[in-house]
PDB file of N, CA and C in Angstrom:
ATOM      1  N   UNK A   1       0.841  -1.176   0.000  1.00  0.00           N
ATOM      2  CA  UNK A   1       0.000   0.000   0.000  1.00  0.00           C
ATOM      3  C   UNK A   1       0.890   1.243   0.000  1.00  0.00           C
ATOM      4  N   UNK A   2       0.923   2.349  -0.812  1.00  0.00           N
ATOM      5  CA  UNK A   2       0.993   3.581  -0.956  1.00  0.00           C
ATOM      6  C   UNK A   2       0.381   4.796  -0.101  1.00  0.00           C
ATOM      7  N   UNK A   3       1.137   5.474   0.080  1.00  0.00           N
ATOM      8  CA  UNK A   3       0.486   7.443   0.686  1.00  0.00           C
ATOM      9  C   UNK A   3       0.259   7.621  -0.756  1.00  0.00           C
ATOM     10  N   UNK A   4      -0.531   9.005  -0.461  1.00  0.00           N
ATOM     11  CA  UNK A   4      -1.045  10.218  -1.408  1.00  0.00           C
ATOM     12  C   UNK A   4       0.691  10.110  -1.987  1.00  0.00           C
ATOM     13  N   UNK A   5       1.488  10.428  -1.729  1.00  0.00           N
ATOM     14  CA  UNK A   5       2.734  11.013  -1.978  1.00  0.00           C
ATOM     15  C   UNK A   5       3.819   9.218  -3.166  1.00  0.00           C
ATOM     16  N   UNK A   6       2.964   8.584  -3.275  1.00  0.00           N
ATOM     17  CA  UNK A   6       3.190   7.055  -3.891  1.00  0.00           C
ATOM     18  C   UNK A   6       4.409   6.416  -3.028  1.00  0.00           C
ATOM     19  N   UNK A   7       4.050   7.382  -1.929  1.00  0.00           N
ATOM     20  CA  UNK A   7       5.912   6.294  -0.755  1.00  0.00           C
ATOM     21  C   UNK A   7       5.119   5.113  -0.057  1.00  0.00           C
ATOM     22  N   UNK A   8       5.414   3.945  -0.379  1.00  0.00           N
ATOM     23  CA  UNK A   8       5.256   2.511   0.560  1.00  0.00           C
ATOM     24  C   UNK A   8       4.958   2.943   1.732  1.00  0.00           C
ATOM     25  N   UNK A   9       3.989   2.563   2.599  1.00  0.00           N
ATOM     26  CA  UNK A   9       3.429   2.667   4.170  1.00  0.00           C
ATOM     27  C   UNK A   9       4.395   1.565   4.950  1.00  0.00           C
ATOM     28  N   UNK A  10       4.869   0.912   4.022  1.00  0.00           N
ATOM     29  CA  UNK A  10       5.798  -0.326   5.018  1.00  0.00           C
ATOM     30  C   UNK A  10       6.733   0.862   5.218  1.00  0.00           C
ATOM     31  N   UNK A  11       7.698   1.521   4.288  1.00  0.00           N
ATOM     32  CA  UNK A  11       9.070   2.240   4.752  1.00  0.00           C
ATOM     33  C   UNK A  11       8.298   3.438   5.371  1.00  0.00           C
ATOM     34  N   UNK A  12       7.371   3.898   5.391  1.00  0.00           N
ATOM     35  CA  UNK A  12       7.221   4.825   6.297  1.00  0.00           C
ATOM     36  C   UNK A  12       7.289   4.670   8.291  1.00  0.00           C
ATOM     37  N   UNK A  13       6.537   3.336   7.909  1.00  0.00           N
ATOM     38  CA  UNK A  13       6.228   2.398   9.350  1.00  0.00           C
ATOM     39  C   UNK A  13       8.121   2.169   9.771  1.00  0.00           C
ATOM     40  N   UNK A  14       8.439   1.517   8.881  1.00  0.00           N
ATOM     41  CA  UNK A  14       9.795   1.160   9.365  1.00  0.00           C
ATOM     42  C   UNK A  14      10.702   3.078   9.807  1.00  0.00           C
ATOM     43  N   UNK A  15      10.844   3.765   9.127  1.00  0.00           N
ATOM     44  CA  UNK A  15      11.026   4.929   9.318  1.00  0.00           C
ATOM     45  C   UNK A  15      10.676   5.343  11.055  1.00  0.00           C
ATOM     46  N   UNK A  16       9.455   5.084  11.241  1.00  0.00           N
ATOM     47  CA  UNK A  16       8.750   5.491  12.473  1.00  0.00           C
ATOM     48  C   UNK A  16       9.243   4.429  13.831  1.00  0.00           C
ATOM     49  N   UNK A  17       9.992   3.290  12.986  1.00  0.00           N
ATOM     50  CA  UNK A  17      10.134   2.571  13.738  1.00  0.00           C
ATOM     51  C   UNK A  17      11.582   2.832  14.502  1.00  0.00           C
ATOM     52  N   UNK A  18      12.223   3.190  13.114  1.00  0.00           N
ATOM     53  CA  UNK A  18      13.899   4.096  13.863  1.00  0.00           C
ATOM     54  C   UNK A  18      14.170   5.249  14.180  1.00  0.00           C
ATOM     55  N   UNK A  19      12.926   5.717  14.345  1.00  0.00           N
ATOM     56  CA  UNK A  19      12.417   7.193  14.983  1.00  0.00           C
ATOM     57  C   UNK A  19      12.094   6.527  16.728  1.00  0.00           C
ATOM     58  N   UNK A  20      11.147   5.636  17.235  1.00  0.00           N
ATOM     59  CA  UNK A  20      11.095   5.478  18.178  1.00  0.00           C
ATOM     60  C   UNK A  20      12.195   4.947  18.868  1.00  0.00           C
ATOM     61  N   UNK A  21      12.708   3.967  18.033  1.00  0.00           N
ATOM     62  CA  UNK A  21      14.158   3.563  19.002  1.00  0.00           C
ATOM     63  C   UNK A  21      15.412   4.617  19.088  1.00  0.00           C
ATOM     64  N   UNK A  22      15.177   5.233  17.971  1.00  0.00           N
ATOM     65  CA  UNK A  22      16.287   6.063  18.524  1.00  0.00           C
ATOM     66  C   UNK A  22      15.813   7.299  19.734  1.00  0.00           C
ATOM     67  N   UNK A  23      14.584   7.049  19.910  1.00  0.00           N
ATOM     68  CA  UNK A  23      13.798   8.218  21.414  1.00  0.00           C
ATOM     69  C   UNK A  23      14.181   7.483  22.339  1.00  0.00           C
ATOM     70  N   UNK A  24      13.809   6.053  22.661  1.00  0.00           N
ATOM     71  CA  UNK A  24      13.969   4.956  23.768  1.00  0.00           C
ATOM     72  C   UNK A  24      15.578   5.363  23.852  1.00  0.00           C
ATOM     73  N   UNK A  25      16.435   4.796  22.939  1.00  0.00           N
ATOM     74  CA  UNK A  25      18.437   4.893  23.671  1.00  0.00           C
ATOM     75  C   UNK A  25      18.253   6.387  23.633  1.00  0.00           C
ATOM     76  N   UNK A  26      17.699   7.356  23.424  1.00  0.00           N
ATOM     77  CA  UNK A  26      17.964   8.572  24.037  1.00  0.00           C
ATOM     78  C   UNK A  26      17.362   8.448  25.562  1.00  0.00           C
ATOM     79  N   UNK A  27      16.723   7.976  25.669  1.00  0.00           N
ATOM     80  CA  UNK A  27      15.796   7.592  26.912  1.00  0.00           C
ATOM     81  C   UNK A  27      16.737   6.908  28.355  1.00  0.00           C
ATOM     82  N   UNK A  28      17.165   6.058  27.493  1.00  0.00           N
ATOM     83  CA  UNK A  28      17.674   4.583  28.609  1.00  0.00           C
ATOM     84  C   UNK A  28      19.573   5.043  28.708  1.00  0.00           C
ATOM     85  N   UNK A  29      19.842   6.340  27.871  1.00  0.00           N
ATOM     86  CA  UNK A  29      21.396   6.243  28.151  1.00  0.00           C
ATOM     87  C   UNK A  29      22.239   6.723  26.491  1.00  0.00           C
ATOM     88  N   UNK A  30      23.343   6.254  26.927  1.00  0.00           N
ATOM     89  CA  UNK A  30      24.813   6.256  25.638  1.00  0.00           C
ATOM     90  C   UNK A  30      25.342   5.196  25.589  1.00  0.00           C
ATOM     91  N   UNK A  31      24.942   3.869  26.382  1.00  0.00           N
ATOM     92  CA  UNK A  31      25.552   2.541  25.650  1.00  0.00           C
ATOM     93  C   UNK A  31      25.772   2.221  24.565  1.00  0.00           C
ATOM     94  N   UNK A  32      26.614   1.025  24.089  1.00  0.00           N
ATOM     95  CA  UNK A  32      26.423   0.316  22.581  1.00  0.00           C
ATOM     96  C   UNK A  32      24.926  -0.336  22.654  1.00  0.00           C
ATOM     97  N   UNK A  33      24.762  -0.754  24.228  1.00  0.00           N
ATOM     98  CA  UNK A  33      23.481  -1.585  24.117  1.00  0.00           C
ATOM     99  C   UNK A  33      22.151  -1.001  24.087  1.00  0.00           C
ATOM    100  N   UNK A  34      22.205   0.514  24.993  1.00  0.00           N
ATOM    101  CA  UNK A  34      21.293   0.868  25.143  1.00  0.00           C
ATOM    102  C   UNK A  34      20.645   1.260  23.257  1.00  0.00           C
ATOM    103  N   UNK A  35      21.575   1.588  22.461  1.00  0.00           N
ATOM    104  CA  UNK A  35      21.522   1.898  20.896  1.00  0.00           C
ATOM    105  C   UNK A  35      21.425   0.737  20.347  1.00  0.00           C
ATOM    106  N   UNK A  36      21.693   0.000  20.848  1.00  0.00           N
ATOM    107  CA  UNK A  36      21.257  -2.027  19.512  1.00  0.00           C
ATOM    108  C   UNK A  36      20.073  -1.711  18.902  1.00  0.00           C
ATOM    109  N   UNK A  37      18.778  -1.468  19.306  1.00  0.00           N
ATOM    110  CA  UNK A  37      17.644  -1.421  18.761  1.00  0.00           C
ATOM    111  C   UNK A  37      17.894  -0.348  17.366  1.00  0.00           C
ATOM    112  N   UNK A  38      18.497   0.574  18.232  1.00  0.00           N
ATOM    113  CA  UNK A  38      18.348   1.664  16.586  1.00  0.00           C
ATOM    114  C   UNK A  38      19.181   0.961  15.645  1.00  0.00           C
ATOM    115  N   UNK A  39      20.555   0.586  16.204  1.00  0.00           N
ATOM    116  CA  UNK A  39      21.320   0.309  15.098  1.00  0.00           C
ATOM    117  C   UNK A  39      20.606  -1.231  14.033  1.00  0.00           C
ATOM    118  N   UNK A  40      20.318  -1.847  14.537  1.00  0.00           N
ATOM    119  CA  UNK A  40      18.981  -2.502  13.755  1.00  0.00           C
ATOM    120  C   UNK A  40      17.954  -2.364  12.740  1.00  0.00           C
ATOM    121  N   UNK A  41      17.403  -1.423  13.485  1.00  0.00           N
ATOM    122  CA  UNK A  41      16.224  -0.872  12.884  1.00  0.00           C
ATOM    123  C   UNK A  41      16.973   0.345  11.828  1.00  0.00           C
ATOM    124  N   UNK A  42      18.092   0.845  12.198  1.00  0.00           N
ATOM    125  CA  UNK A  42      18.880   1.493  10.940  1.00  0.00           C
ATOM    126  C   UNK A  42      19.329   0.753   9.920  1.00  0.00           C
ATOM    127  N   UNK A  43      19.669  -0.688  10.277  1.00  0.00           N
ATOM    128  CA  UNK A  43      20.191  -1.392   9.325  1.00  0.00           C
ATOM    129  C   UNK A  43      19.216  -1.786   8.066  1.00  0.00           C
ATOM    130  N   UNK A  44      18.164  -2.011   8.916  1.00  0.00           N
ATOM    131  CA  UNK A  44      16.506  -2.383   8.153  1.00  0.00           C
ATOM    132  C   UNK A  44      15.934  -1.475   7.294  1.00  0.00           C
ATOM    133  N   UNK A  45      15.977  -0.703   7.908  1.00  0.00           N
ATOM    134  CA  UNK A  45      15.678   0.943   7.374  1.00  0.00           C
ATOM    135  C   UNK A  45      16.071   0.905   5.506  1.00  0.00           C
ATOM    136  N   UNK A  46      17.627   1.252   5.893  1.00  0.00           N
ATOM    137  CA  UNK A  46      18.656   1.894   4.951  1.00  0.00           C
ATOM    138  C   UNK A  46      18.547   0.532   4.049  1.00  0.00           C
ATOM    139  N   UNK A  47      18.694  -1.088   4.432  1.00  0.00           N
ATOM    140  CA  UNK A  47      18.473  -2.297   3.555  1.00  0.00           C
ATOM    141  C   UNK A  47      16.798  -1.679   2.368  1.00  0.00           C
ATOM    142  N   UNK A  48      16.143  -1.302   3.022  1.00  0.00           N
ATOM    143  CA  UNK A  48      15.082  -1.399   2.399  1.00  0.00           C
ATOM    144  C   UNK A  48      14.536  -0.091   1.670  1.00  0.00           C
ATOM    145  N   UNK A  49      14.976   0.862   1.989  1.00  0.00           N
ATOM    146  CA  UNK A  49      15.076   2.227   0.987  1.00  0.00           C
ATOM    147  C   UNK A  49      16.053   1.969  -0.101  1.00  0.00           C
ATOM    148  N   UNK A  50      16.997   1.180  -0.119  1.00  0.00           N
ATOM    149  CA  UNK A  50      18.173   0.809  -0.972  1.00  0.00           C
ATOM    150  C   UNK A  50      17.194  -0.130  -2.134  1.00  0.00           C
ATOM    151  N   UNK A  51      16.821  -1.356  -1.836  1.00  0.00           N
ATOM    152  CA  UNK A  51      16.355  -1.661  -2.722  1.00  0.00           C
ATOM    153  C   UNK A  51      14.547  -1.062  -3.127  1.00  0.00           C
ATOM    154  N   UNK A  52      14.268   0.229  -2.566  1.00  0.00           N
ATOM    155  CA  UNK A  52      13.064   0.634  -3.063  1.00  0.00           C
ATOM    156  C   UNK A  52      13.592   1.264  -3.925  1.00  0.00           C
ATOM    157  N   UNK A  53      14.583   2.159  -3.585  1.00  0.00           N
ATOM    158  CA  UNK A  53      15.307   3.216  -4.772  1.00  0.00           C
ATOM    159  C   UNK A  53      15.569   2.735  -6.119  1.00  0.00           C
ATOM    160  N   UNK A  54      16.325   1.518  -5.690  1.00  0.00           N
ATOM    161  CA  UNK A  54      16.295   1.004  -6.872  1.00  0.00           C
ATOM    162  C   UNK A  54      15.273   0.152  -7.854  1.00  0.00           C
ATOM    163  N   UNK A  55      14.755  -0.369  -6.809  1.00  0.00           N
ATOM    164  CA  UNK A  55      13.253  -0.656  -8.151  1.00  0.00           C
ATOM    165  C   UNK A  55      12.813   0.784  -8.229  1.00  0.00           C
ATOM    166  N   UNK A  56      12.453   1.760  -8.336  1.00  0.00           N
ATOM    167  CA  UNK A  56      12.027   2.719  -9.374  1.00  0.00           C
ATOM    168  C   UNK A  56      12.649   3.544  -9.619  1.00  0.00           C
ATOM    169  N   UNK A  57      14.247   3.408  -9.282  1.00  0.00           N
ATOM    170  CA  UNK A  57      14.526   4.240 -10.103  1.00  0.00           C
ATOM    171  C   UNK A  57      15.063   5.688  -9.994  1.00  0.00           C
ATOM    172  N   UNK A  58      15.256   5.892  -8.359  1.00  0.00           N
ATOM    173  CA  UNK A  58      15.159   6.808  -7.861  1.00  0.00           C
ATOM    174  C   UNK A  58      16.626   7.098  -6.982  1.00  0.00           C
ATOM    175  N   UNK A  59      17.123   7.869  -5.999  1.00  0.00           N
ATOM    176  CA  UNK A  59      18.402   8.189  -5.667  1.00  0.00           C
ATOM    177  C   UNK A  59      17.604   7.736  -3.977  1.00  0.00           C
ATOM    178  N   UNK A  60      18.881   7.027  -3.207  1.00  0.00           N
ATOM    179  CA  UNK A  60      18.209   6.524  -1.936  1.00  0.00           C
ATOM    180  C   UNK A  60      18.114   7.885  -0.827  1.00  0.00           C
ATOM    181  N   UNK A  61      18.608   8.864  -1.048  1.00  0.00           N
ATOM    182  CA  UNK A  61      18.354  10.358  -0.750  1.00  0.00           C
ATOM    183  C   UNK A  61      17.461  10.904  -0.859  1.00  0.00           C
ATOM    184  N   UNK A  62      17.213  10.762  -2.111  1.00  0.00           N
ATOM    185  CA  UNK A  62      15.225  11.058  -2.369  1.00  0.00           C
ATOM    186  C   UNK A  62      14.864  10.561  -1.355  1.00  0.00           C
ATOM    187  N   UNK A  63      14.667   9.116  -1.509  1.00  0.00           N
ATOM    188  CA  UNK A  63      13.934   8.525  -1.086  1.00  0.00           C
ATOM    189  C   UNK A  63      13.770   8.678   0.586  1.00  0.00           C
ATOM    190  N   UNK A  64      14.801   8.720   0.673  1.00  0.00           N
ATOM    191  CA  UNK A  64      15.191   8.482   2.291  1.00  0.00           C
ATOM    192  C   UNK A  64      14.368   9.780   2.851  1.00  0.00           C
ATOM    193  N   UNK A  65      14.478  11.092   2.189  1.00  0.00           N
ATOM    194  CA  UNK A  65      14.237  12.580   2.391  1.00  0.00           C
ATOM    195  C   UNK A  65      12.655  12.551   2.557  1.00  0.00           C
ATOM    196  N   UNK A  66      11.817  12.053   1.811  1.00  0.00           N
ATOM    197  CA  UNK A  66      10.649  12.403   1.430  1.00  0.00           C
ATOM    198  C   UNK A  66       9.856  10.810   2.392  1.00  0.00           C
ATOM    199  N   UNK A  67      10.724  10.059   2.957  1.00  0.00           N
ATOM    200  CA  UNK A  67      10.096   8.837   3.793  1.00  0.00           C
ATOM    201  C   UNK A  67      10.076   9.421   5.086  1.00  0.00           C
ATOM    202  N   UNK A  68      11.243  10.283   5.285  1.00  0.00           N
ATOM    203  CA  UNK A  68      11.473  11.108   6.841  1.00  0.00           C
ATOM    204  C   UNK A  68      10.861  12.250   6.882  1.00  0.00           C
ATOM    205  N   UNK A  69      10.283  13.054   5.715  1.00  0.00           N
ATOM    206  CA  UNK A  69       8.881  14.019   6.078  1.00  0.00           C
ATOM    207  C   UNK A  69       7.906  13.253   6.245  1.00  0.00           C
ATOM    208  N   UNK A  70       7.505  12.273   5.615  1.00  0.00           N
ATOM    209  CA  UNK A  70       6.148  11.414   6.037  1.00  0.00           C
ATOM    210  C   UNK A  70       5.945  10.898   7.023  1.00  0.00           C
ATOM    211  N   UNK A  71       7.021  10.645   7.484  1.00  0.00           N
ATOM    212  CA  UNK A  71       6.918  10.030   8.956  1.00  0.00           C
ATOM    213  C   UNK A  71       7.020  10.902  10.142  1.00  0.00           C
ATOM    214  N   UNK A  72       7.533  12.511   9.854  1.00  0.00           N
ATOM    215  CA  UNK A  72       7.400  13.539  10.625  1.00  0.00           C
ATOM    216  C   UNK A  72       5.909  13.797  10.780  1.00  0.00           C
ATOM    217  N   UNK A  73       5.416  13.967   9.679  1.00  0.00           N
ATOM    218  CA  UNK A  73       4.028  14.610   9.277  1.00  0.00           C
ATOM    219  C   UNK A  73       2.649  13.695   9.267  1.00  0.00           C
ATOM    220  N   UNK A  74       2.784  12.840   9.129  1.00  0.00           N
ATOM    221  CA  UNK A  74       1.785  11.694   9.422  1.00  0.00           C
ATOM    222  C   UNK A  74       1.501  11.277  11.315  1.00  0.00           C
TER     223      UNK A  74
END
């Protein structure tokens, strides 16, 4: 499924998802551990804007840019 804006609701969700973990290790500290979750969910993130970019076609900057207003703004 698509936004108005044709960006995937999965990478937006995932977006929102390395938005909350990175609030929680701001939350719980400056560990490596207290950050595992983000660095994860960054890995997931950036894996999956990489190959959205590239099925259509697009620069993962775009992409990345216009997934992190939607997920501000939604």
């Amino acid at each position: 499924m698509t936004n108005e804006r044709g960006l995937p609701e999965s990478l937006i969700d995932l977006q929102r998802t390395l938005n909350a973990a990175a609030e929680e290790a701001r939350a719980r500290g400056s560990s490596r551990e207290e950050w595992r979750p983000w660095v994860e969910a960054a890995a997931a993130v950036e894996n999956a804007f990489a190959e959205h970019a590239a099925a259509v076609g697009i620069s993962v900057d775009e992409l990345r840019s216009a997934v992190e207003k939607a997920a501000r703004t939604a």
